[in-house]
C-alpha atoms as a PDB file:
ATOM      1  CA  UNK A   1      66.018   8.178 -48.858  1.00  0.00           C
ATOM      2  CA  UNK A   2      65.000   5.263 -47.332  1.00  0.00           C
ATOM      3  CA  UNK A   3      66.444   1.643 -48.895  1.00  0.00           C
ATOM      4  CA  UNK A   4      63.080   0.272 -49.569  1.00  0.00           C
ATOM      5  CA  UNK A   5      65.214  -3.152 -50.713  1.00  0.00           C
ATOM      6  CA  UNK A   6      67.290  -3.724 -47.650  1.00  0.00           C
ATOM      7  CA  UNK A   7      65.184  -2.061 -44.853  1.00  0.00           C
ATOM      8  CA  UNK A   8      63.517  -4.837 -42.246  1.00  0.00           C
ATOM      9  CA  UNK A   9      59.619  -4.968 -42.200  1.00  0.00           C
ATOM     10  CA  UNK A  10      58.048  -3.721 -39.245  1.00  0.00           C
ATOM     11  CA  UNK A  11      54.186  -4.090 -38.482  1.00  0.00           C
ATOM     12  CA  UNK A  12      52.578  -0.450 -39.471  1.00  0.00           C
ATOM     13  CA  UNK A  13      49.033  -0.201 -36.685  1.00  0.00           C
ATOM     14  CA  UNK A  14      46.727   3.137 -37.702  1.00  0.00           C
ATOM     15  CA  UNK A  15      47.153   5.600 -35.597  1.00  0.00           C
ATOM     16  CA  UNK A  16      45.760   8.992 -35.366  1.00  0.00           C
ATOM     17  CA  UNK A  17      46.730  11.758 -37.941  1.00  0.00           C
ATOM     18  CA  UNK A  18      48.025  13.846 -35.421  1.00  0.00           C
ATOM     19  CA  UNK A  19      51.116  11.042 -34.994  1.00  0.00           C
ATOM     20  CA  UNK A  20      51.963  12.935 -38.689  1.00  0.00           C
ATOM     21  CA  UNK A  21      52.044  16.333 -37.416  1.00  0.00           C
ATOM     22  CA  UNK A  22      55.543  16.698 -38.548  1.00  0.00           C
ATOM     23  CA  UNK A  23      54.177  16.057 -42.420  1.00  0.00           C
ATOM     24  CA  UNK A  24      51.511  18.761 -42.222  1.00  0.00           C
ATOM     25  CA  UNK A  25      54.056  21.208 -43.583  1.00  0.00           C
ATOM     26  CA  UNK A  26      54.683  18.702 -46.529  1.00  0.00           C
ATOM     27  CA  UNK A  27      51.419  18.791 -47.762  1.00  0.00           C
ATOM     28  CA  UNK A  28      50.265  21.099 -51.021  1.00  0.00           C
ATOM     29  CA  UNK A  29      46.938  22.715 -51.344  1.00  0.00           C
ATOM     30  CA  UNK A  30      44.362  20.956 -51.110  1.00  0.00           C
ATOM     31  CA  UNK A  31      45.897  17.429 -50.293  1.00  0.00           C
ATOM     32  CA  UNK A  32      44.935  15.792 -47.045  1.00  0.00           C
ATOM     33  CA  UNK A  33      45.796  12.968 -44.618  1.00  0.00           C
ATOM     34  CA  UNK A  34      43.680  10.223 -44.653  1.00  0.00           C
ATOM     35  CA  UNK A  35      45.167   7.079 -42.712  1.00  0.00           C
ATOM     36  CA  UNK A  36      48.414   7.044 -40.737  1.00  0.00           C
ATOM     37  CA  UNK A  37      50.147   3.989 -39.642  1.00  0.00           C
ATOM     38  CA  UNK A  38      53.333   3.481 -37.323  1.00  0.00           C
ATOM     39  CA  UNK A  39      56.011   1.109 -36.504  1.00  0.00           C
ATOM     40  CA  UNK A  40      57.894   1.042 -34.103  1.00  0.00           C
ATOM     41  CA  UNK A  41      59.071   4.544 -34.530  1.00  0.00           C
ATOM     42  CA  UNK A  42      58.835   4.858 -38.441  1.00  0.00           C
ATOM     43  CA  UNK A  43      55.428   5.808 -39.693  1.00  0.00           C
ATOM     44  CA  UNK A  44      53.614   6.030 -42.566  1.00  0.00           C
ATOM     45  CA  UNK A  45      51.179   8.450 -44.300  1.00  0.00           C
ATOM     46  CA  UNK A  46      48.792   8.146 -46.631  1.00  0.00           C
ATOM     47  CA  UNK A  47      47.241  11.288 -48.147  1.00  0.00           C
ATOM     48  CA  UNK A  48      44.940  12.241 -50.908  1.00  0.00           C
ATOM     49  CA  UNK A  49      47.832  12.154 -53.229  1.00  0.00           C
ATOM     50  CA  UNK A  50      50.772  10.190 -51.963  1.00  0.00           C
ATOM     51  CA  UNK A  51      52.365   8.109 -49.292  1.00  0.00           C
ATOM     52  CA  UNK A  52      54.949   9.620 -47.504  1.00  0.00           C
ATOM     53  CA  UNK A  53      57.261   7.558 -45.402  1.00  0.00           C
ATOM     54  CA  UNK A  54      58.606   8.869 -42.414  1.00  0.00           C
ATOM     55  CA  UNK A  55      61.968   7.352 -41.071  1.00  0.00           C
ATOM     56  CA  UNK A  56      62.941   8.470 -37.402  1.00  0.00           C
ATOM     57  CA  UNK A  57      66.552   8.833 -36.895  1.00  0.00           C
ATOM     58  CA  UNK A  58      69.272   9.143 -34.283  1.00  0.00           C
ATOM     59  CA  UNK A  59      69.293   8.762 -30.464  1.00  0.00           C
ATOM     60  CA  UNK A  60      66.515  11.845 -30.080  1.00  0.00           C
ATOM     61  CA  UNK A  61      64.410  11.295 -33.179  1.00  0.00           C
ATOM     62  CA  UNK A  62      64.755  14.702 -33.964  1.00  0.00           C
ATOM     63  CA  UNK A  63      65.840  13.874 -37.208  1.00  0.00           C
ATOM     64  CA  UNK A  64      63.729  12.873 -40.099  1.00  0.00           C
ATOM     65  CA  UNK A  65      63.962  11.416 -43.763  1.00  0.00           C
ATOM     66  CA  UNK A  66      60.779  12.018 -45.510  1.00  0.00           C
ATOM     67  CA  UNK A  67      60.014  10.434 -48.741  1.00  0.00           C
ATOM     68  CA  UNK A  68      57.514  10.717 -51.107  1.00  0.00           C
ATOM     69  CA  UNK A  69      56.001   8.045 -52.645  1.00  0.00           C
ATOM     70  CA  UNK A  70      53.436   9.365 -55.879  1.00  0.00           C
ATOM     71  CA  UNK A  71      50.290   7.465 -56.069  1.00  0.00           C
ATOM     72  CA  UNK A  72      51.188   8.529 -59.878  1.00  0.00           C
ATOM     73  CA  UNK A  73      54.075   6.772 -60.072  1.00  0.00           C
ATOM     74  CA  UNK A  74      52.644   3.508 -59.015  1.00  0.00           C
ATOM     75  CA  UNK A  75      52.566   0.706 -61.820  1.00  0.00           C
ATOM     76  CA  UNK A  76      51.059  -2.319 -60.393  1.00  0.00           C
ATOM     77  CA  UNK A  77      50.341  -2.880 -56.757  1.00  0.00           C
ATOM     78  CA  UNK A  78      49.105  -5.912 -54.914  1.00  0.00           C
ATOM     79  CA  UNK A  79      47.329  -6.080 -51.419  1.00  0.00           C
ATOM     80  CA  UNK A  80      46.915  -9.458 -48.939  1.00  0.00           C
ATOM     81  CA  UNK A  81      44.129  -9.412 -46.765  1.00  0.00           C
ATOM     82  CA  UNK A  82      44.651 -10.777 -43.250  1.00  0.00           C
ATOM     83  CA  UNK A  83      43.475 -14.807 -42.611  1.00  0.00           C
ATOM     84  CA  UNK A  84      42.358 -16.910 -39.995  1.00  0.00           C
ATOM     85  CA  UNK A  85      45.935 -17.943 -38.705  1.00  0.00           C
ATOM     86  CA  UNK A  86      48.512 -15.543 -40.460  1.00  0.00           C
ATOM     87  CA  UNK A  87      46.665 -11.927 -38.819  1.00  0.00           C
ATOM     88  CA  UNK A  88      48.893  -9.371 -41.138  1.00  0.00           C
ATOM     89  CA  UNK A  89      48.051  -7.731 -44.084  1.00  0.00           C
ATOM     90  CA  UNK A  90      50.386  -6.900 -47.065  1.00  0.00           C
ATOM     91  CA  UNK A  91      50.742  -4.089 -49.557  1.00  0.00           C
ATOM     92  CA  UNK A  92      52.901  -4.538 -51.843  1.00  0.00           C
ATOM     93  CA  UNK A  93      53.357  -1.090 -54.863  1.00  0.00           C
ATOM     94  CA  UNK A  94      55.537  -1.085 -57.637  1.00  0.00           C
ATOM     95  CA  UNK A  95      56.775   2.472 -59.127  1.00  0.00           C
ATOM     96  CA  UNK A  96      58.015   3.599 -62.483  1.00  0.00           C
ATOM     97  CA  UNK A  97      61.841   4.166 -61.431  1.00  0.00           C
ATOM     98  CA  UNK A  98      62.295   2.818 -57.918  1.00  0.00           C
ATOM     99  CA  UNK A  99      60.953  -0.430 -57.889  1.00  0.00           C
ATOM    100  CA  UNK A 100      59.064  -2.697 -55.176  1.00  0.00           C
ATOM    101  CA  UNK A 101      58.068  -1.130 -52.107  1.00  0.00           C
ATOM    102  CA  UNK A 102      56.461  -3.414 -48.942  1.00  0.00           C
ATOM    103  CA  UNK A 103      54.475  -2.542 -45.778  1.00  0.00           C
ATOM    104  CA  UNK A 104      52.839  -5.281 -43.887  1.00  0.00           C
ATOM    105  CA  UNK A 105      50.206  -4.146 -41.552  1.00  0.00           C
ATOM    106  CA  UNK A 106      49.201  -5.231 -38.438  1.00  0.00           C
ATOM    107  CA  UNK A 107      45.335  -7.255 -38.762  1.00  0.00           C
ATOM    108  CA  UNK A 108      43.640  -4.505 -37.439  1.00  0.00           C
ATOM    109  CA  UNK A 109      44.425  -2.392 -40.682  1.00  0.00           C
ATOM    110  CA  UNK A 110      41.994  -2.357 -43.062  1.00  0.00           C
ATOM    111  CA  UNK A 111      43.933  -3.175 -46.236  1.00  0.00           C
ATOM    112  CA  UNK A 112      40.855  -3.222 -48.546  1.00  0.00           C
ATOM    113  CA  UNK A 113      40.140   1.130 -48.013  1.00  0.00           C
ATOM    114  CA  UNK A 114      44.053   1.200 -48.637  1.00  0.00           C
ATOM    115  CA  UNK A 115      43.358  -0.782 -51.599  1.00  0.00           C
ATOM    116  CA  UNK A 116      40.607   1.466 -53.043  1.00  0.00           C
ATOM    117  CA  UNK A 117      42.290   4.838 -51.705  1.00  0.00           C
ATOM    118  CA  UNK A 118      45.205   3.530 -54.374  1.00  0.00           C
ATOM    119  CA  UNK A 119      42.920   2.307 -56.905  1.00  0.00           C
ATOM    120  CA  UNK A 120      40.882   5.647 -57.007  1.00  0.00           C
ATOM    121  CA  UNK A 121      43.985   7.519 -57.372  1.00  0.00           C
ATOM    122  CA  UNK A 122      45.913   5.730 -60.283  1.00  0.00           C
ATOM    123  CA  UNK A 123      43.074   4.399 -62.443  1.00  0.00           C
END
């Protein structure tokens, strides 16, 4: 699983959904992609019913730690909408059991239809 507490923060940009094409088996009936946003080789997916967080590993990248984030299991969550001078945008989620969890987003991202995707699915 990925160390949510230790790991560095990398700028997440959206990218097409078919950058998640290794997640598409992942994905139960009826859920779909709706945003995906990579690092630098990590990437991020949000669906209609979770994030998933894809870590690339080894030399190749062959190798992949997927976890699953449940909008269900999210307590609180916070986002930070980009400024004049500081461009990134924040999300910041806390879940029942694992604790905080932070992606900052490049200013391109728009943080507020993250923001409602999360709100629709835990309230």
């Amino acid at each position: 699983m990925i160390d949510f507490n230790n790991g560095s923060i990398i700028k997440l940009s959206k990218v097409s959904n078919e950058t998640a094409a290794d997640v598409f088996p992942l994905l139960v009936k009826g859920e779909e992609i709706i945003g995906v946003y990579r690092g630098i080789r990590d990437y991020v997916v949000f669906t209609s019913k979770r994030i998933i967080s894809v870590n690339v590993q080894g030399i190749t990248g062959r190798k992949k730690d997927f976890t699953t984030l449940p909008y269900s299991k999210i307590q609180t969550f916070s986002i930070e909408t980009a400024g004049t001078i500081d461009l990134d945008c924040e999300l910041e989620m806390w879940f029942s059991g694992l604790g905080l969890v932070k992606f900052e987003f490049s200013g391109r991202s728009d943080i507020v239809e993250i923001g409602q995707l999360i709100s629709n699915a835990i309230l």
